[in-house]
PDB file of N, CA and C in Angstrom:
ATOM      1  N   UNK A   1       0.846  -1.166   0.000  1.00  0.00           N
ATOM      2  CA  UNK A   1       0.000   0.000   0.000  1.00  0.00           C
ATOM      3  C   UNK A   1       0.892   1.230   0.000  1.00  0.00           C
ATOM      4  N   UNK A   2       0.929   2.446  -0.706  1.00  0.00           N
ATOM      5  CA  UNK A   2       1.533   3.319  -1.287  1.00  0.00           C
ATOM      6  C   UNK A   2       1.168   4.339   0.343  1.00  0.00           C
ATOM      7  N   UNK A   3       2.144   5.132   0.516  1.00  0.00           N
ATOM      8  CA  UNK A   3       2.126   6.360   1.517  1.00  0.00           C
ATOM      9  C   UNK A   3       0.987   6.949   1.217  1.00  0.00           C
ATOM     10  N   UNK A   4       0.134   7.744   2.768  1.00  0.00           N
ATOM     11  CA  UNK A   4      -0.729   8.713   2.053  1.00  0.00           C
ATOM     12  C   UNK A   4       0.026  10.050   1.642  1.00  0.00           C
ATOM     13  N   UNK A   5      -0.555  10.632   0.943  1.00  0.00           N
ATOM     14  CA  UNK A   5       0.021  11.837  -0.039  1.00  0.00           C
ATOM     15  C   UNK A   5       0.511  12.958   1.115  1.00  0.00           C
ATOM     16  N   UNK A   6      -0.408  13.478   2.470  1.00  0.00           N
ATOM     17  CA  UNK A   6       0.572  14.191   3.020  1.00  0.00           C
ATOM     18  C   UNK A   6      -0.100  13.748   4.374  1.00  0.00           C
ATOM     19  N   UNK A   7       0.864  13.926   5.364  1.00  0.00           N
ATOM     20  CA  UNK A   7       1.028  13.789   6.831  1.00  0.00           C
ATOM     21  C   UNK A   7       0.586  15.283   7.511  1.00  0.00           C
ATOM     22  N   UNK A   8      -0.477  14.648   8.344  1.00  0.00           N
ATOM     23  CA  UNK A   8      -0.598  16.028   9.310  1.00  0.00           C
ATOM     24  C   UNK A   8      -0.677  15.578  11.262  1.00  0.00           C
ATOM     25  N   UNK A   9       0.270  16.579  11.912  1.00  0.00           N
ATOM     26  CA  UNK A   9       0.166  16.162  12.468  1.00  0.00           C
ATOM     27  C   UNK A   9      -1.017  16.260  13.975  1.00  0.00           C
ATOM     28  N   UNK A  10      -0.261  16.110  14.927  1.00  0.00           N
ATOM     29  CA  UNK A  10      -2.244  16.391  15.955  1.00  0.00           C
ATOM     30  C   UNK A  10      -2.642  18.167  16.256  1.00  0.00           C
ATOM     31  N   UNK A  11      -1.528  18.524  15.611  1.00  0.00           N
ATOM     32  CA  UNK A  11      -2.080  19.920  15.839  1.00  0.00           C
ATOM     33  C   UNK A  11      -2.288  20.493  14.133  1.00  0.00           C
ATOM     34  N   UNK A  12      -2.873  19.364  13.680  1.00  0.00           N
ATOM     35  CA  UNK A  12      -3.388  19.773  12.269  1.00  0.00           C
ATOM     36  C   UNK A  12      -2.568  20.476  11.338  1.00  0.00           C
ATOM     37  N   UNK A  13      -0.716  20.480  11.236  1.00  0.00           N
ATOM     38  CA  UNK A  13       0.109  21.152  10.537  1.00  0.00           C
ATOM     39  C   UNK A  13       0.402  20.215   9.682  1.00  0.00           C
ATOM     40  N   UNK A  14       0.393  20.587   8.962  1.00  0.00           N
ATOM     41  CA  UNK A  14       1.366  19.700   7.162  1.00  0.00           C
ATOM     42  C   UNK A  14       2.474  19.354   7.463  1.00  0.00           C
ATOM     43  N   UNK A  15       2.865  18.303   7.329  1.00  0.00           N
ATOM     44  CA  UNK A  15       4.147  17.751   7.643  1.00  0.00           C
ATOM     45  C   UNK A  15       5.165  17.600   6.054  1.00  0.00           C
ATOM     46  N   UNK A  16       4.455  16.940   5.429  1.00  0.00           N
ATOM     47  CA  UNK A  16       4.950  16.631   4.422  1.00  0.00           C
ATOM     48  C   UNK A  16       3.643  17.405   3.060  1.00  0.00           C
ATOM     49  N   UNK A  17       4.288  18.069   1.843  1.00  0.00           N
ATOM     50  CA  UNK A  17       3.751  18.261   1.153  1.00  0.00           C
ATOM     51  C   UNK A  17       3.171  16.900  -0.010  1.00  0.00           C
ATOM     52  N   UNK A  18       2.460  16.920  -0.540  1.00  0.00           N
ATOM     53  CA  UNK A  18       1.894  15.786  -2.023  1.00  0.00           C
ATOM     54  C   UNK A  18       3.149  16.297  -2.917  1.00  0.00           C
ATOM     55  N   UNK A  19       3.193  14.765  -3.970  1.00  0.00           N
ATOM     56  CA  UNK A  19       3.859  15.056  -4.395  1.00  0.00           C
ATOM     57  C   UNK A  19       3.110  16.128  -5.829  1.00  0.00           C
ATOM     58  N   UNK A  20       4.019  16.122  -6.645  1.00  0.00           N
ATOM     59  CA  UNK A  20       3.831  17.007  -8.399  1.00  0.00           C
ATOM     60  C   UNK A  20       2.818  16.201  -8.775  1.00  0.00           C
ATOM     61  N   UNK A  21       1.787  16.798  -9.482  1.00  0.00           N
ATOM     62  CA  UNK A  21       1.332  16.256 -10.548  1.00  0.00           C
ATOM     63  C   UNK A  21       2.201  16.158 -11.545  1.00  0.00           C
ATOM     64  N   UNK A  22       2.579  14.948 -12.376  1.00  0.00           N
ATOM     65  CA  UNK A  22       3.301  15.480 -13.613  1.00  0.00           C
ATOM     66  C   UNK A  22       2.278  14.196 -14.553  1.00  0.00           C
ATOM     67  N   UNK A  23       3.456  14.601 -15.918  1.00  0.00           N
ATOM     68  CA  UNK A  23       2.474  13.822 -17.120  1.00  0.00           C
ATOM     69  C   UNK A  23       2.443  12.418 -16.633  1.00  0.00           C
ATOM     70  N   UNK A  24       3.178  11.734 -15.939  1.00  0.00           N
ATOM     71  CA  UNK A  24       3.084  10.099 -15.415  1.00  0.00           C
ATOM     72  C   UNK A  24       2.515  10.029 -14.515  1.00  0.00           C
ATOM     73  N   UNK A  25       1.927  10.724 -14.049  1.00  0.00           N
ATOM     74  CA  UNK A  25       1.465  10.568 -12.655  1.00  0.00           C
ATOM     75  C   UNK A  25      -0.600   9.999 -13.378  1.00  0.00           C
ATOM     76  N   UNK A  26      -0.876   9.317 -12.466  1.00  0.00           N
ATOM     77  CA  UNK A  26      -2.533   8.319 -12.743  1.00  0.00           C
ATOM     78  C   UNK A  26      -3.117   9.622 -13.094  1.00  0.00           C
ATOM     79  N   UNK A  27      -4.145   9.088 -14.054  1.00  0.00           N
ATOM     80  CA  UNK A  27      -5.250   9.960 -14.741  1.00  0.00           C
ATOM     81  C   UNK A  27      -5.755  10.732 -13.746  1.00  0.00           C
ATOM     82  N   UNK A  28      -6.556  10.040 -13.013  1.00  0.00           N
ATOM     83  CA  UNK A  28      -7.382  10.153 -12.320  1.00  0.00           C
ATOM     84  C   UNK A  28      -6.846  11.735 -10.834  1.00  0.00           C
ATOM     85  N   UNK A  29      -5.536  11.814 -11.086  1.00  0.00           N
ATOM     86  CA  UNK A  29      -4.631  12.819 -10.508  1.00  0.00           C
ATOM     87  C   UNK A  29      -4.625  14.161 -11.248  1.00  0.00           C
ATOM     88  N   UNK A  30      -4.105  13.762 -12.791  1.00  0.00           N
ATOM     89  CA  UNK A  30      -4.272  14.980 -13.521  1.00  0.00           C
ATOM     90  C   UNK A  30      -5.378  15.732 -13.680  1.00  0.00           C
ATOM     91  N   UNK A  31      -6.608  14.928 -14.054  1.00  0.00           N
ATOM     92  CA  UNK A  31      -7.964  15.306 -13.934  1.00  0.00           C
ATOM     93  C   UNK A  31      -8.448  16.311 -12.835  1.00  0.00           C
ATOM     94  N   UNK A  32      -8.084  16.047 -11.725  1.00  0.00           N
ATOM     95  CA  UNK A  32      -8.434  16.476  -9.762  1.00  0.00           C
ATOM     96  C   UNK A  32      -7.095  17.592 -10.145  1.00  0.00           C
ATOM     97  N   UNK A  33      -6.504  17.552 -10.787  1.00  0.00           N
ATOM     98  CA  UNK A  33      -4.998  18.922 -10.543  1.00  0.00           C
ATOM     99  C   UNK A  33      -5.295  20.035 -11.642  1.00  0.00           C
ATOM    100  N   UNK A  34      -6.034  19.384 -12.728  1.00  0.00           N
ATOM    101  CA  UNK A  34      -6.718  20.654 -13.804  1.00  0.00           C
ATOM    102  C   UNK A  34      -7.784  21.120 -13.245  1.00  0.00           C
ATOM    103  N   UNK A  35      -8.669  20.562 -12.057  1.00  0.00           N
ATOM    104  CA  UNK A  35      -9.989  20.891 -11.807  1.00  0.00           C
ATOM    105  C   UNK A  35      -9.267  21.795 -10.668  1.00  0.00           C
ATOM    106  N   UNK A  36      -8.450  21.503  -9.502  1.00  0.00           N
ATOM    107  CA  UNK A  36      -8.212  22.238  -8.870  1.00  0.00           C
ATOM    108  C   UNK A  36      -7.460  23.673  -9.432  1.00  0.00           C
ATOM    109  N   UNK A  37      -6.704  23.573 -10.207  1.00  0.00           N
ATOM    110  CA  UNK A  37      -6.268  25.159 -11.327  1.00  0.00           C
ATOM    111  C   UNK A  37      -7.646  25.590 -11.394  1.00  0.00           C
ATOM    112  N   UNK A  38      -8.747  25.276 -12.029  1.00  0.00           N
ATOM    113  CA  UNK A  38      -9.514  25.753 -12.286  1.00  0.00           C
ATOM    114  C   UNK A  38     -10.066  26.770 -11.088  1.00  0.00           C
ATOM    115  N   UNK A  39     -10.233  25.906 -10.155  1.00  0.00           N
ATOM    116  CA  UNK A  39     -10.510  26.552  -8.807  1.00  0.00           C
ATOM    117  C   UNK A  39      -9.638  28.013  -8.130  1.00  0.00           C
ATOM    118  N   UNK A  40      -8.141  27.587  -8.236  1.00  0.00           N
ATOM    119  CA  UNK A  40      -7.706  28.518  -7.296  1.00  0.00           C
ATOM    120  C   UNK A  40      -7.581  29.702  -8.717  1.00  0.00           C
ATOM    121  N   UNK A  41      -7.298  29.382  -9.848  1.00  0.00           N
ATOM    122  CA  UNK A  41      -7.345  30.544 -10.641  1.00  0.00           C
ATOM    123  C   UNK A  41      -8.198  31.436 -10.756  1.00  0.00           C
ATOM    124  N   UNK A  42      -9.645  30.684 -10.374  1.00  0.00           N
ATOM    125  CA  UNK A  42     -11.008  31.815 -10.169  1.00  0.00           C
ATOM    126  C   UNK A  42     -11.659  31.174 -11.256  1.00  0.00           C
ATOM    127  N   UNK A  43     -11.509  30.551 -12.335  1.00  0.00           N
ATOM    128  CA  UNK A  43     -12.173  29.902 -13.462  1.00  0.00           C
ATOM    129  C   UNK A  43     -13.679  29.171 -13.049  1.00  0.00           C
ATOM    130  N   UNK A  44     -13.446  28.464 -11.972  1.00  0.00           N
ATOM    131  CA  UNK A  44     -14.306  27.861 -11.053  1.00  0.00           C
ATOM    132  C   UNK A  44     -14.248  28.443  -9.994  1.00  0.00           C
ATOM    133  N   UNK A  45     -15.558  29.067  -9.288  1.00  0.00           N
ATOM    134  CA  UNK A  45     -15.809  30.000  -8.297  1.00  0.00           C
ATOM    135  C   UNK A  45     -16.616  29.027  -7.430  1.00  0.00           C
ATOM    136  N   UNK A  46     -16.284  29.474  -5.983  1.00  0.00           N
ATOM    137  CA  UNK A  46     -17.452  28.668  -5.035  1.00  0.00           C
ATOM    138  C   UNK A  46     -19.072  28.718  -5.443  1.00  0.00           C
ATOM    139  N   UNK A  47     -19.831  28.064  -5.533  1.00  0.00           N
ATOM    140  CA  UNK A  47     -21.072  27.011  -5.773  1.00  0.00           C
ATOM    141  C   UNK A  47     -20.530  27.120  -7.632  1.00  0.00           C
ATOM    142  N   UNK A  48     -20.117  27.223  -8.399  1.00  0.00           N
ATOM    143  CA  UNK A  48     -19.984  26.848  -9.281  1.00  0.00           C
ATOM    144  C   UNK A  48     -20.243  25.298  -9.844  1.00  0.00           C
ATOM    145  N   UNK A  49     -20.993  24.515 -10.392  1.00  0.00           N
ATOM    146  CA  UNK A  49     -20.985  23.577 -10.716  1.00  0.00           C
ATOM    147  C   UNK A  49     -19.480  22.538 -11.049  1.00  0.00           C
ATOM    148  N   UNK A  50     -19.320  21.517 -11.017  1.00  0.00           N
ATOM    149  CA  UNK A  50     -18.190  20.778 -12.024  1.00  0.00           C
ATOM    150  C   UNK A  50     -18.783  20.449 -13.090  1.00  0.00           C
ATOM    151  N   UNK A  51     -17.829  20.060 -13.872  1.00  0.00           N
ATOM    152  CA  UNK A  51     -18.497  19.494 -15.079  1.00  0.00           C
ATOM    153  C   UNK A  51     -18.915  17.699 -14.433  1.00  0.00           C
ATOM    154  N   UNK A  52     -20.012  16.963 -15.321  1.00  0.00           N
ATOM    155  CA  UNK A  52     -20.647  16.124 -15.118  1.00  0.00           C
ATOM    156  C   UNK A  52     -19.047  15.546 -15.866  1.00  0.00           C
ATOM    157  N   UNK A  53     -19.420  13.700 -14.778  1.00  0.00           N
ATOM    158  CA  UNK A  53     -18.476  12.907 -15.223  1.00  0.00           C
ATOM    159  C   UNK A  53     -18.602  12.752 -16.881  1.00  0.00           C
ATOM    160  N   UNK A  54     -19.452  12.569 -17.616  1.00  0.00           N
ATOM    161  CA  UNK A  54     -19.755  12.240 -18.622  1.00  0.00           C
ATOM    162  C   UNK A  54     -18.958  13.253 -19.642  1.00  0.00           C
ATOM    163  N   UNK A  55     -18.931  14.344 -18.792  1.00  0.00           N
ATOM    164  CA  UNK A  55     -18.168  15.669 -19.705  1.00  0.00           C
ATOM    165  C   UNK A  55     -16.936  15.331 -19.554  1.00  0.00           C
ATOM    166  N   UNK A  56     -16.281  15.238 -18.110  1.00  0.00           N
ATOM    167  CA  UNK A  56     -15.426  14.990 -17.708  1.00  0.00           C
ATOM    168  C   UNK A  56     -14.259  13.714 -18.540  1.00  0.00           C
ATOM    169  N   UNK A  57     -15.103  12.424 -18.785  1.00  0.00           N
ATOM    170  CA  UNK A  57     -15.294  11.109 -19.364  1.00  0.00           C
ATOM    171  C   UNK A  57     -14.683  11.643 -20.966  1.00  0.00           C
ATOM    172  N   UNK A  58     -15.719  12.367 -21.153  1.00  0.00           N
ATOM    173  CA  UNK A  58     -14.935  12.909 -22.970  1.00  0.00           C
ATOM    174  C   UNK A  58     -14.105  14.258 -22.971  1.00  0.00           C
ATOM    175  N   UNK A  59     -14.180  14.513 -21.953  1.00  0.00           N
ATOM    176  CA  UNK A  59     -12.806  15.341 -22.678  1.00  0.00           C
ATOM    177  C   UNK A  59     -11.566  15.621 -22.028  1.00  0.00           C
ATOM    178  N   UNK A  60     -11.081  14.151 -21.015  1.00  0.00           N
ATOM    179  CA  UNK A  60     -10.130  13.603 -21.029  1.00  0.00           C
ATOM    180  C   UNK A  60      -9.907  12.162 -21.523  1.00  0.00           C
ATOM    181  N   UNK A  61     -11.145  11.867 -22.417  1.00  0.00           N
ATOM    182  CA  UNK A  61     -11.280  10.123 -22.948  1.00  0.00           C
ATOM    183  C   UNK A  61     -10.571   8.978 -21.711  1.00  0.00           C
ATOM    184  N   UNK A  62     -11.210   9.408 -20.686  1.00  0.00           N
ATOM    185  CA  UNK A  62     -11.054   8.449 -19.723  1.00  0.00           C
ATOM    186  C   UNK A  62     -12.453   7.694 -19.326  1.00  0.00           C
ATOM    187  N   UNK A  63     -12.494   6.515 -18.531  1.00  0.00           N
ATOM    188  CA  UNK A  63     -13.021   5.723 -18.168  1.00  0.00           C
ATOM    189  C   UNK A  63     -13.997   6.491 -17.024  1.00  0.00           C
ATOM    190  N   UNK A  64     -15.464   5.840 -16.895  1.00  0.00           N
ATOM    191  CA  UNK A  64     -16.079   6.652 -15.769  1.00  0.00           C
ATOM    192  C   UNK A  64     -15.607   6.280 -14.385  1.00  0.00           C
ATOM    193  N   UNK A  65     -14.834   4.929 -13.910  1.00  0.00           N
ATOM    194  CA  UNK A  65     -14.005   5.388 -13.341  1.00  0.00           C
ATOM    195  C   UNK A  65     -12.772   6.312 -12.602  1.00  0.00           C
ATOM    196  N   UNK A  66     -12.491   6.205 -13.224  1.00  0.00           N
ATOM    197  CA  UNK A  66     -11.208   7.355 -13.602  1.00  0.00           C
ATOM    198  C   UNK A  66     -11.766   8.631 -13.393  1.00  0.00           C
ATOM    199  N   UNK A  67     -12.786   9.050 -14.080  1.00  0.00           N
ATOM    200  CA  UNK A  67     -13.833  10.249 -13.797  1.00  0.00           C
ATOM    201  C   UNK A  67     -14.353  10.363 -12.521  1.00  0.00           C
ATOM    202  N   UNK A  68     -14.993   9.515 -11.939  1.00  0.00           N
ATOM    203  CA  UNK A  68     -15.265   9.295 -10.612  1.00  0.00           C
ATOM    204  C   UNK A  68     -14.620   9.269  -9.264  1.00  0.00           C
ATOM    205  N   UNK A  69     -13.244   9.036  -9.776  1.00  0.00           N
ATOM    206  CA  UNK A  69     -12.648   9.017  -8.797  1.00  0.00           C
ATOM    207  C   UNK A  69     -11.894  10.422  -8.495  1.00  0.00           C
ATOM    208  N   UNK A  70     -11.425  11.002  -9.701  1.00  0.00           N
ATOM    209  CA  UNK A  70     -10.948  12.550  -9.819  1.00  0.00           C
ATOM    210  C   UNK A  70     -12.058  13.494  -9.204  1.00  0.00           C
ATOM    211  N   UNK A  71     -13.145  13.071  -8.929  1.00  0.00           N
ATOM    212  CA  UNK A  71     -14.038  13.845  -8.545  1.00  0.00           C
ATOM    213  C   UNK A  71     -13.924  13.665  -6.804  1.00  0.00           C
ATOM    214  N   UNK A  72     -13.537  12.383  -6.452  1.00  0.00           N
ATOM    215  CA  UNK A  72     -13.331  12.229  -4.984  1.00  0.00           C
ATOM    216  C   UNK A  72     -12.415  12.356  -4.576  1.00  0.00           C
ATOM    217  N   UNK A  73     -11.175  12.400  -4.951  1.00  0.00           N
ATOM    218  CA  UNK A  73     -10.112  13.071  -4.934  1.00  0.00           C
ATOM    219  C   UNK A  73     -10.338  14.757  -4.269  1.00  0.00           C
ATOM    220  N   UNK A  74     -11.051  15.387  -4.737  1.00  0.00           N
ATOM    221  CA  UNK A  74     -11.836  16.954  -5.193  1.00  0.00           C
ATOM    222  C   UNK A  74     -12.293  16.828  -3.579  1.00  0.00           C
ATOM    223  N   UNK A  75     -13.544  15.953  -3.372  1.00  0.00           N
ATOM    224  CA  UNK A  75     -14.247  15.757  -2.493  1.00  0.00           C
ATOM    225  C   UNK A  75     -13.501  15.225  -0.864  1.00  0.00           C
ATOM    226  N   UNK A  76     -12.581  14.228  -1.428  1.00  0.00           N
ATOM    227  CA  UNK A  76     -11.369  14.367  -0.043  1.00  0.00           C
ATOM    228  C   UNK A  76     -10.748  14.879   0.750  1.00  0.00           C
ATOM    229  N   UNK A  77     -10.458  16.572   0.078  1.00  0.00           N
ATOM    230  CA  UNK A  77      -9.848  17.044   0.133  1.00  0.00           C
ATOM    231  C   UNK A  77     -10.492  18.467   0.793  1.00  0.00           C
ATOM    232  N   UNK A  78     -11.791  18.629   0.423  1.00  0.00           N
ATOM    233  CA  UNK A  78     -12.689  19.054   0.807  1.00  0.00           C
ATOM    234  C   UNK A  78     -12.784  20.364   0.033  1.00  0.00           C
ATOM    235  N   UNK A  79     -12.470  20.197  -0.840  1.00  0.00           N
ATOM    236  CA  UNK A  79     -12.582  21.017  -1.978  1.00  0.00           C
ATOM    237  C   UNK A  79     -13.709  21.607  -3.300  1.00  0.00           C
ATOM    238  N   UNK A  80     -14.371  20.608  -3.101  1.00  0.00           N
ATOM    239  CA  UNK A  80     -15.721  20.411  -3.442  1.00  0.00           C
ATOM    240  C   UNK A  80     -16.949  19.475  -2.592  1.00  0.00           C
ATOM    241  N   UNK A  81     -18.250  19.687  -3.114  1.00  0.00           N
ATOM    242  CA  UNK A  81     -19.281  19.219  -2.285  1.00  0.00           C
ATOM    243  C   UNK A  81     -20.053  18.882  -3.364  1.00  0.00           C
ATOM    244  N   UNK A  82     -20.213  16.948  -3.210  1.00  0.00           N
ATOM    245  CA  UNK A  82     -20.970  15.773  -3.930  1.00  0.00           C
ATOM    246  C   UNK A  82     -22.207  15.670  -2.786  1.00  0.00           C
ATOM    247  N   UNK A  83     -23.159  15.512  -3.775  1.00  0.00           N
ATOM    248  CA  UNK A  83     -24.237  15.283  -3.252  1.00  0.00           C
ATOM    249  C   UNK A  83     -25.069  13.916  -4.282  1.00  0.00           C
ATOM    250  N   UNK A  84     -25.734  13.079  -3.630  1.00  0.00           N
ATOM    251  CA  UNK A  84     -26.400  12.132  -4.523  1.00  0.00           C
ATOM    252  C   UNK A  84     -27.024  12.809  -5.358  1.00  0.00           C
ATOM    253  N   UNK A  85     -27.131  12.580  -6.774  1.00  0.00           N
ATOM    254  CA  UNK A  85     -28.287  13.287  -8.001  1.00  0.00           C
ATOM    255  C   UNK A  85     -27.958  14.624  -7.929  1.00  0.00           C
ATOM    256  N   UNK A  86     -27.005  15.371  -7.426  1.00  0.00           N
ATOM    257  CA  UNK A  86     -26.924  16.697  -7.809  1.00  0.00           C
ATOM    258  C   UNK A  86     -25.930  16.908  -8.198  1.00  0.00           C
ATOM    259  N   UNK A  87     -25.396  17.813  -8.819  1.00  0.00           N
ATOM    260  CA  UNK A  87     -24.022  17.869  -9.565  1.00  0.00           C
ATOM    261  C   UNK A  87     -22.918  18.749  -8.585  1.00  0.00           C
ATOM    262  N   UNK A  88     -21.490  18.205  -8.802  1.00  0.00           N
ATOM    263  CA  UNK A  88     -20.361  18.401  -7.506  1.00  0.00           C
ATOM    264  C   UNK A  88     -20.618  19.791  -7.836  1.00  0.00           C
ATOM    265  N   UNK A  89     -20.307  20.574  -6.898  1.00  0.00           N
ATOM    266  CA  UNK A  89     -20.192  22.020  -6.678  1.00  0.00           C
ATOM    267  C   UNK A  89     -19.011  22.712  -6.231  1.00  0.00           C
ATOM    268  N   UNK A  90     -18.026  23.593  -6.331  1.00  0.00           N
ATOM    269  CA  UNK A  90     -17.233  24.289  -5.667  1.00  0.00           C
ATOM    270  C   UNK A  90     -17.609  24.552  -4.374  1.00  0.00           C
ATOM    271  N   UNK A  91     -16.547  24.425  -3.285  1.00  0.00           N
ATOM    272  CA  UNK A  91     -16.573  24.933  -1.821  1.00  0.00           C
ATOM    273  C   UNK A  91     -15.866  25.776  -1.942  1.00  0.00           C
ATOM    274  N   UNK A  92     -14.300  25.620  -2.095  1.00  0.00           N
ATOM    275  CA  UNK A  92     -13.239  26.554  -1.866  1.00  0.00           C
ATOM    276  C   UNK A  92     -12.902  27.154  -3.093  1.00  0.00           C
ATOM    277  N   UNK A  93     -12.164  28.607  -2.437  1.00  0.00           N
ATOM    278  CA  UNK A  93     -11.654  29.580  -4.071  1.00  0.00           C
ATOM    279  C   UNK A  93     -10.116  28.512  -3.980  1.00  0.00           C
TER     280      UNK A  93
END
């Protein structure tokens, strides 16, 4: 089982940063690292919609997997807000 991406410790400080997105790094990473640009650049504003996996799905020709999971990635992080039947939304700028 692979490290988690960053360490915090009990007084909630970052220990260790994530690593780079780069071009080798899993789809499903790049996807969650263009959506987050989107975010802190202002492109995507808080309650802003995401795009639907299906959008998502074609226009990185990935798997709805892969789509799905870049979206929880988003949602892990607490960066966005999934709701059943409603479409992910921006939380944070």
């Amino acid at each position: 089982m692979p490290p988690p991406p960053i360490t915090i410790d009990k007084a909630g400080a970052l220990l260790a940063s994530p690593e780079p997105v780069t071009e080798t790094s899993a789809p499903y990473l790049r996807i969650a690292a263009d959506l987050r640009a989107a975010i802190t650049c202002g492109a995507l504003k808080p309650g802003d919609p995401l795009p639907t996996h299906a959008e998502l799905m074609e226009r990185y020709d990935v798997a709805a997997g892969t789509a799905h999971r870049a979206v929880a990635e988003l949602t892990r992080t607490g960066e966005i807000t999934v709701s059943r039947g409603i479409r992910a939304t921006v939380t944070t700028p």
